[in-house]
N, C-alpha and C. Protein backbone atom coordinates (compact mmCIF):
# COMPACT_ATOMS: atom_id res chain seq x y z
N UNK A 1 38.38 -31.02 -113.68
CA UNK A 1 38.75 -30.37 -112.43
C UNK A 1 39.99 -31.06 -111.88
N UNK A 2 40.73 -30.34 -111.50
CA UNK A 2 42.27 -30.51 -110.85
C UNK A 2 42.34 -29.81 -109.69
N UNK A 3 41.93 -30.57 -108.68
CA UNK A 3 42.11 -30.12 -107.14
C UNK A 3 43.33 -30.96 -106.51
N UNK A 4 44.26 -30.11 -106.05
CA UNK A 4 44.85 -30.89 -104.96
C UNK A 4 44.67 -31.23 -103.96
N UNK A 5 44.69 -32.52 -103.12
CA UNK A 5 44.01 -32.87 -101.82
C UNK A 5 45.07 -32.47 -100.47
N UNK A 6 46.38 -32.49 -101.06
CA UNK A 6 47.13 -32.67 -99.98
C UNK A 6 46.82 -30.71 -98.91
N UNK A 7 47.42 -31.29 -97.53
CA UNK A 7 46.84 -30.27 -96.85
C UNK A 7 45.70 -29.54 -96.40
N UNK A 8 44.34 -30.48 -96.56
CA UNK A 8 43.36 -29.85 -96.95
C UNK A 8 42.09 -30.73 -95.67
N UNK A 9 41.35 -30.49 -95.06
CA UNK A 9 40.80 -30.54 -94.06
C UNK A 9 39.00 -31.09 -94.33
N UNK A 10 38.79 -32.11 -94.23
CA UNK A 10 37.39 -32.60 -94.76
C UNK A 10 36.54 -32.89 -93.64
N UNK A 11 35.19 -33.16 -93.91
CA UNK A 11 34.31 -33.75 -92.96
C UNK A 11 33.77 -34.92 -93.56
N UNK A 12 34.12 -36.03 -92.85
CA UNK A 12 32.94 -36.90 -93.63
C UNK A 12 32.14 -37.56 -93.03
N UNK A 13 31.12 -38.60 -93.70
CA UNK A 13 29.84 -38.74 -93.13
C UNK A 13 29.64 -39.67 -94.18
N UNK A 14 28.92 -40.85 -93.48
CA UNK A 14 27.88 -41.99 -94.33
C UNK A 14 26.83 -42.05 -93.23
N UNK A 15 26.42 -43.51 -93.37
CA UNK A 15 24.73 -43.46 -92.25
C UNK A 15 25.14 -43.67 -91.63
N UNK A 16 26.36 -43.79 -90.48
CA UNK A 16 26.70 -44.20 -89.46
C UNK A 16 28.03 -43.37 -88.54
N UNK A 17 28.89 -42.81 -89.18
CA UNK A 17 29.78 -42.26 -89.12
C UNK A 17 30.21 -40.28 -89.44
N UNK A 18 30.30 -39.73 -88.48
CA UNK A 18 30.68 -37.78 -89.05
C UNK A 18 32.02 -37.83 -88.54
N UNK A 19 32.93 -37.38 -89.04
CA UNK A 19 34.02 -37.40 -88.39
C UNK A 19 35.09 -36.58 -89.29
N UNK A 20 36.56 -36.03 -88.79
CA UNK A 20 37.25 -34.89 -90.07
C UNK A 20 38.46 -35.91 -90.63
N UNK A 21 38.64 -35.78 -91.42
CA UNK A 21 39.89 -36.03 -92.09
C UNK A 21 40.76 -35.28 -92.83
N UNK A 22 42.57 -35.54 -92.71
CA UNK A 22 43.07 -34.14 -93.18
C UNK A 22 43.95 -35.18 -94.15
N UNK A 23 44.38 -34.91 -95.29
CA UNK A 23 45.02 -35.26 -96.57
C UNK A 23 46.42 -34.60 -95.91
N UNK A 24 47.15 -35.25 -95.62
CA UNK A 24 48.72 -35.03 -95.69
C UNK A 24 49.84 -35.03 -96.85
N UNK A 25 50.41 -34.58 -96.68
CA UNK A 25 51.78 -34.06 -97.94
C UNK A 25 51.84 -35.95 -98.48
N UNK A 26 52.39 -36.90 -97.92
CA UNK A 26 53.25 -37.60 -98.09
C UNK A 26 51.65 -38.85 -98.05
N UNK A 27 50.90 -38.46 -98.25
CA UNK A 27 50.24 -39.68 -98.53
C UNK A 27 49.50 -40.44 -97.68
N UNK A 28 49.28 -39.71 -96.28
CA UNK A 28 48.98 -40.42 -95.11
C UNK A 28 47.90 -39.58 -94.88
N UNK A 29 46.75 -40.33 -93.92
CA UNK A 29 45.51 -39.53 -93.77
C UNK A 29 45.67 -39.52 -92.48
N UNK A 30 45.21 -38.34 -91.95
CA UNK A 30 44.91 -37.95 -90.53
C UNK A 30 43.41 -37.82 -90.10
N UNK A 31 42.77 -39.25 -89.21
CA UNK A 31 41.57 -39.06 -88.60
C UNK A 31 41.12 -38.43 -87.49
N UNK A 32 39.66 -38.37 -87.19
CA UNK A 32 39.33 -37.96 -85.68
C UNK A 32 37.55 -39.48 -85.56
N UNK A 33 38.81 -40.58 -86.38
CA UNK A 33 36.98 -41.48 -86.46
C UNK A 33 37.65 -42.10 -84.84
N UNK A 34 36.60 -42.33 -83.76
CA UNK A 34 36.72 -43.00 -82.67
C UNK A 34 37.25 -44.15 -82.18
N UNK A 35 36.80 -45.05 -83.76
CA UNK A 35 37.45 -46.34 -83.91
C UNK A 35 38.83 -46.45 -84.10
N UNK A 36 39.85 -45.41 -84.77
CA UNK A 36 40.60 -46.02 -85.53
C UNK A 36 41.98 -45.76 -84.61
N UNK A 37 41.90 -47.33 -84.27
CA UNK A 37 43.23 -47.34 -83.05
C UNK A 37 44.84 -47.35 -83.42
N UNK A 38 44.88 -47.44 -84.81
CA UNK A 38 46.35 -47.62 -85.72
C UNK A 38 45.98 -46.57 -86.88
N UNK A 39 46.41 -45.52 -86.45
CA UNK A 39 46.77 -44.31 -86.97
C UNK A 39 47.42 -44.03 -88.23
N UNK A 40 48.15 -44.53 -87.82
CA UNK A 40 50.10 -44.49 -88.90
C UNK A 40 49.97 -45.57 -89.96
N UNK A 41 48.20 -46.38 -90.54
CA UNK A 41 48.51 -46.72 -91.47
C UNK A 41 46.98 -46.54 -92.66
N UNK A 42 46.57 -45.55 -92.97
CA UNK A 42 45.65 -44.87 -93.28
C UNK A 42 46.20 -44.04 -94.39
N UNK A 43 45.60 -44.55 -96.04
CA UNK A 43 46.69 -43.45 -96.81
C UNK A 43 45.60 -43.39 -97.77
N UNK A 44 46.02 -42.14 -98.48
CA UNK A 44 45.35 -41.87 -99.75
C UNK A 44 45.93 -41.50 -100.69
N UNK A 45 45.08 -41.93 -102.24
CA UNK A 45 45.68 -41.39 -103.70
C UNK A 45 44.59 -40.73 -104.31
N UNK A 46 45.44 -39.38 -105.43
CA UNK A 46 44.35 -39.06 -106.00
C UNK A 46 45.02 -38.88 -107.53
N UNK A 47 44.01 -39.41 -108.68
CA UNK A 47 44.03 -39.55 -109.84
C UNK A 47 43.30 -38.86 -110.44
N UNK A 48 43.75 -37.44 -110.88
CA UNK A 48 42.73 -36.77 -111.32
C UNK A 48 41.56 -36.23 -110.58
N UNK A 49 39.90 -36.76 -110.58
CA UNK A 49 39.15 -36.55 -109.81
C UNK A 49 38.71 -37.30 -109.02
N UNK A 50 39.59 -38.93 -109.36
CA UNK A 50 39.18 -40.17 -108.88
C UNK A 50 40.02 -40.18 -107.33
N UNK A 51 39.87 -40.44 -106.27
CA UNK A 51 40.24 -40.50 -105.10
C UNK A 51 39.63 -41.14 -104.14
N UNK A 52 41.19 -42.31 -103.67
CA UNK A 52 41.41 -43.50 -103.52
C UNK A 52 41.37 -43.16 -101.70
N UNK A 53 40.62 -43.91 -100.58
CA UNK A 53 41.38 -43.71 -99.55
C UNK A 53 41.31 -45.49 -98.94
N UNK A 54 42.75 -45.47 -98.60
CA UNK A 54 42.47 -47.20 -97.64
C UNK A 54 42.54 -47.06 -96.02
N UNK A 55 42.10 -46.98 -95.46
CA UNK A 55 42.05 -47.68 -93.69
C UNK A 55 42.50 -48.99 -93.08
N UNK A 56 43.24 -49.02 -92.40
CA UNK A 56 43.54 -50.06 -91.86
C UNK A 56 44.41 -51.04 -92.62
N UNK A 57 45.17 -50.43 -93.27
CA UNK A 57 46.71 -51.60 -93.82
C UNK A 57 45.35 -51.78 -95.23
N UNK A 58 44.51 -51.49 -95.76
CA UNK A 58 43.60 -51.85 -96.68
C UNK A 58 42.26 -52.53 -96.27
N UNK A 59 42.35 -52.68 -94.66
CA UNK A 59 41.49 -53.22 -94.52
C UNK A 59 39.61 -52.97 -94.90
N UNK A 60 39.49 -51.82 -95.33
CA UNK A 60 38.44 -50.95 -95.86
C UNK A 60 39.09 -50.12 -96.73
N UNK A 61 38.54 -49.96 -98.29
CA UNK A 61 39.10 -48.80 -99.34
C UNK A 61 37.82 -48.15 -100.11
N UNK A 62 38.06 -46.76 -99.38
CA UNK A 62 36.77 -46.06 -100.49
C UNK A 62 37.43 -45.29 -101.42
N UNK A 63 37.09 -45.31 -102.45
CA UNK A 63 36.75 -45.02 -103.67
C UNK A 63 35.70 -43.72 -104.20
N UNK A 64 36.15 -42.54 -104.44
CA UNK A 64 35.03 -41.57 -104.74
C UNK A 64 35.29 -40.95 -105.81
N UNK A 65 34.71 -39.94 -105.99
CA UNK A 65 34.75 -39.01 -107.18
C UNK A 65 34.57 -37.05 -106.65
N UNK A 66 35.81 -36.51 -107.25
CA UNK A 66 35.54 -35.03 -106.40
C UNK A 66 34.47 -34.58 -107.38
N UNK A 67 33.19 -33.89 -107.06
CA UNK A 67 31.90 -33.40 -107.54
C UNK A 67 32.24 -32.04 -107.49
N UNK A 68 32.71 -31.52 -107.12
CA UNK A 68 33.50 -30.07 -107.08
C UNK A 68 34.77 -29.71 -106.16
N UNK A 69 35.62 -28.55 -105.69
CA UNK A 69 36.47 -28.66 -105.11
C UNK A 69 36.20 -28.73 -103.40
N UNK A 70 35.16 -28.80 -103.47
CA UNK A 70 34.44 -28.63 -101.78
C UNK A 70 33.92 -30.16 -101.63
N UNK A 71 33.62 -31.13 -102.03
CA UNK A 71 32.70 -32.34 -102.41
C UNK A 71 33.60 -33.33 -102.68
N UNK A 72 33.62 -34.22 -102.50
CA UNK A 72 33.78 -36.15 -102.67
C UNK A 72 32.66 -36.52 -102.50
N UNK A 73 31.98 -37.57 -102.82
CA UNK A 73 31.44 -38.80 -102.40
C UNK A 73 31.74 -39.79 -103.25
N UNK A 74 31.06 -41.20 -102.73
CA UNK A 74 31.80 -42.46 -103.42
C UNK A 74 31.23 -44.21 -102.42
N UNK A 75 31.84 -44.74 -103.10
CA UNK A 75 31.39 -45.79 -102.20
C UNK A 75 32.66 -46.74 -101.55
N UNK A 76 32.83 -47.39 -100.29
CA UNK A 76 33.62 -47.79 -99.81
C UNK A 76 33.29 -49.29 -99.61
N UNK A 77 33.78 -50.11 -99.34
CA UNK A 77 33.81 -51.47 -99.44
C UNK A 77 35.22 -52.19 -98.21
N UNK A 78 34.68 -53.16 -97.57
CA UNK A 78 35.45 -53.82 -96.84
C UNK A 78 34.73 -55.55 -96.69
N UNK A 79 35.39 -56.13 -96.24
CA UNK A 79 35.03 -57.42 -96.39
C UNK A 79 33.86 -58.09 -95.90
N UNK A 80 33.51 -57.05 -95.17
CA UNK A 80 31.74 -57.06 -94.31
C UNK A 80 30.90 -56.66 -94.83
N UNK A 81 30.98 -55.74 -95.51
CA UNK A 81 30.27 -54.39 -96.23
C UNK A 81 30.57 -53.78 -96.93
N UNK A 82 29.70 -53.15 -98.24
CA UNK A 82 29.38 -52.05 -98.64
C UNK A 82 28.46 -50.34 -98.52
N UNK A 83 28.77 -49.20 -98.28
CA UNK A 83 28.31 -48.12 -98.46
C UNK A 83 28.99 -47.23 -99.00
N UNK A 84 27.82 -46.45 -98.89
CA UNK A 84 28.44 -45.25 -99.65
C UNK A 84 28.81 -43.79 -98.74
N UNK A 85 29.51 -42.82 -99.13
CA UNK A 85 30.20 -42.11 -98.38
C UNK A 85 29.97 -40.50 -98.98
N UNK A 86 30.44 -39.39 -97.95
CA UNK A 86 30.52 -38.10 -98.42
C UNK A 86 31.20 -37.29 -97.59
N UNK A 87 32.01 -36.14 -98.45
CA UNK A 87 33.46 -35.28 -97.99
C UNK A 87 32.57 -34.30 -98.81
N UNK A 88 33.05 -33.02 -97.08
CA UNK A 88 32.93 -31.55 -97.73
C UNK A 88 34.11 -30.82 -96.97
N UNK A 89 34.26 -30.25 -97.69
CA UNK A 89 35.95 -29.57 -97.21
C UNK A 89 35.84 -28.66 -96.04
N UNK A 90 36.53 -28.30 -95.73
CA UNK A 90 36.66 -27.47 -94.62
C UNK A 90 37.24 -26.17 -94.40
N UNK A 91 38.45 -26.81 -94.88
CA UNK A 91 39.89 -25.50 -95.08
C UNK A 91 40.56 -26.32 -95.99
C-alpha cells in the first residue's frame, strides 16, 4: 500500500490523549493536542507504510505502520515513556 499522507486530516488517540492532526506538504504537522505550546516544530516522514512522526524538536517520536489508507497505529516513545498510539483519517 502507497498512501500519501501529505494534506490529509487524522484523529488520534492513545489512553490518554483524542486530538486531530493534519500532514502538511512540506513536512510539518499541524496539531489541535492542548499541550503543544511550540507549534512550528512538529514534523513527519513517511517510508512506504512505515510513518515517522517527532514532537517537540524530537522530544517524543512515534513510529507506526499504515493498516489501511484510513488507519495508523504504532508505538511512540519519549524519555519518560512508552505507548502505543492510533490514526483514523478524516479527509
Amino acid at each position: 500500500m502507497n498512501f500519501a499522507l501529505q494534506e490529509t486530516l487524522w484523529t488520534y488517540s492513545d489512553s490518554d490523549w483524542t486530538y486531530q492532526v493534519r500532514f502538511e506538504k512540506n513536512g510539518m504537522l499541524v496539531t489541535s493536542h492542548p499541550n503543544d505550546t511550540s507549534k512550528d516544530n512538529d514534523t513527519w516522514e513517511q517510508h512506504g507504510e512505515e510513518v515517522i512522526l517527532k514532537f517537540n524538536d524530537g522530544f517524543s517520536t512515534y513510529t507506526g505502520k499504515m493498516i489501511s489508507s484510513n488507519v495508523i497505529e504504532g508505538t511512540a516513545k519519549s524519555k519518560y515513556a512508552t505507548w502505543k498510539w492510533r490514526m483514523e483519517r478524516i479527509e
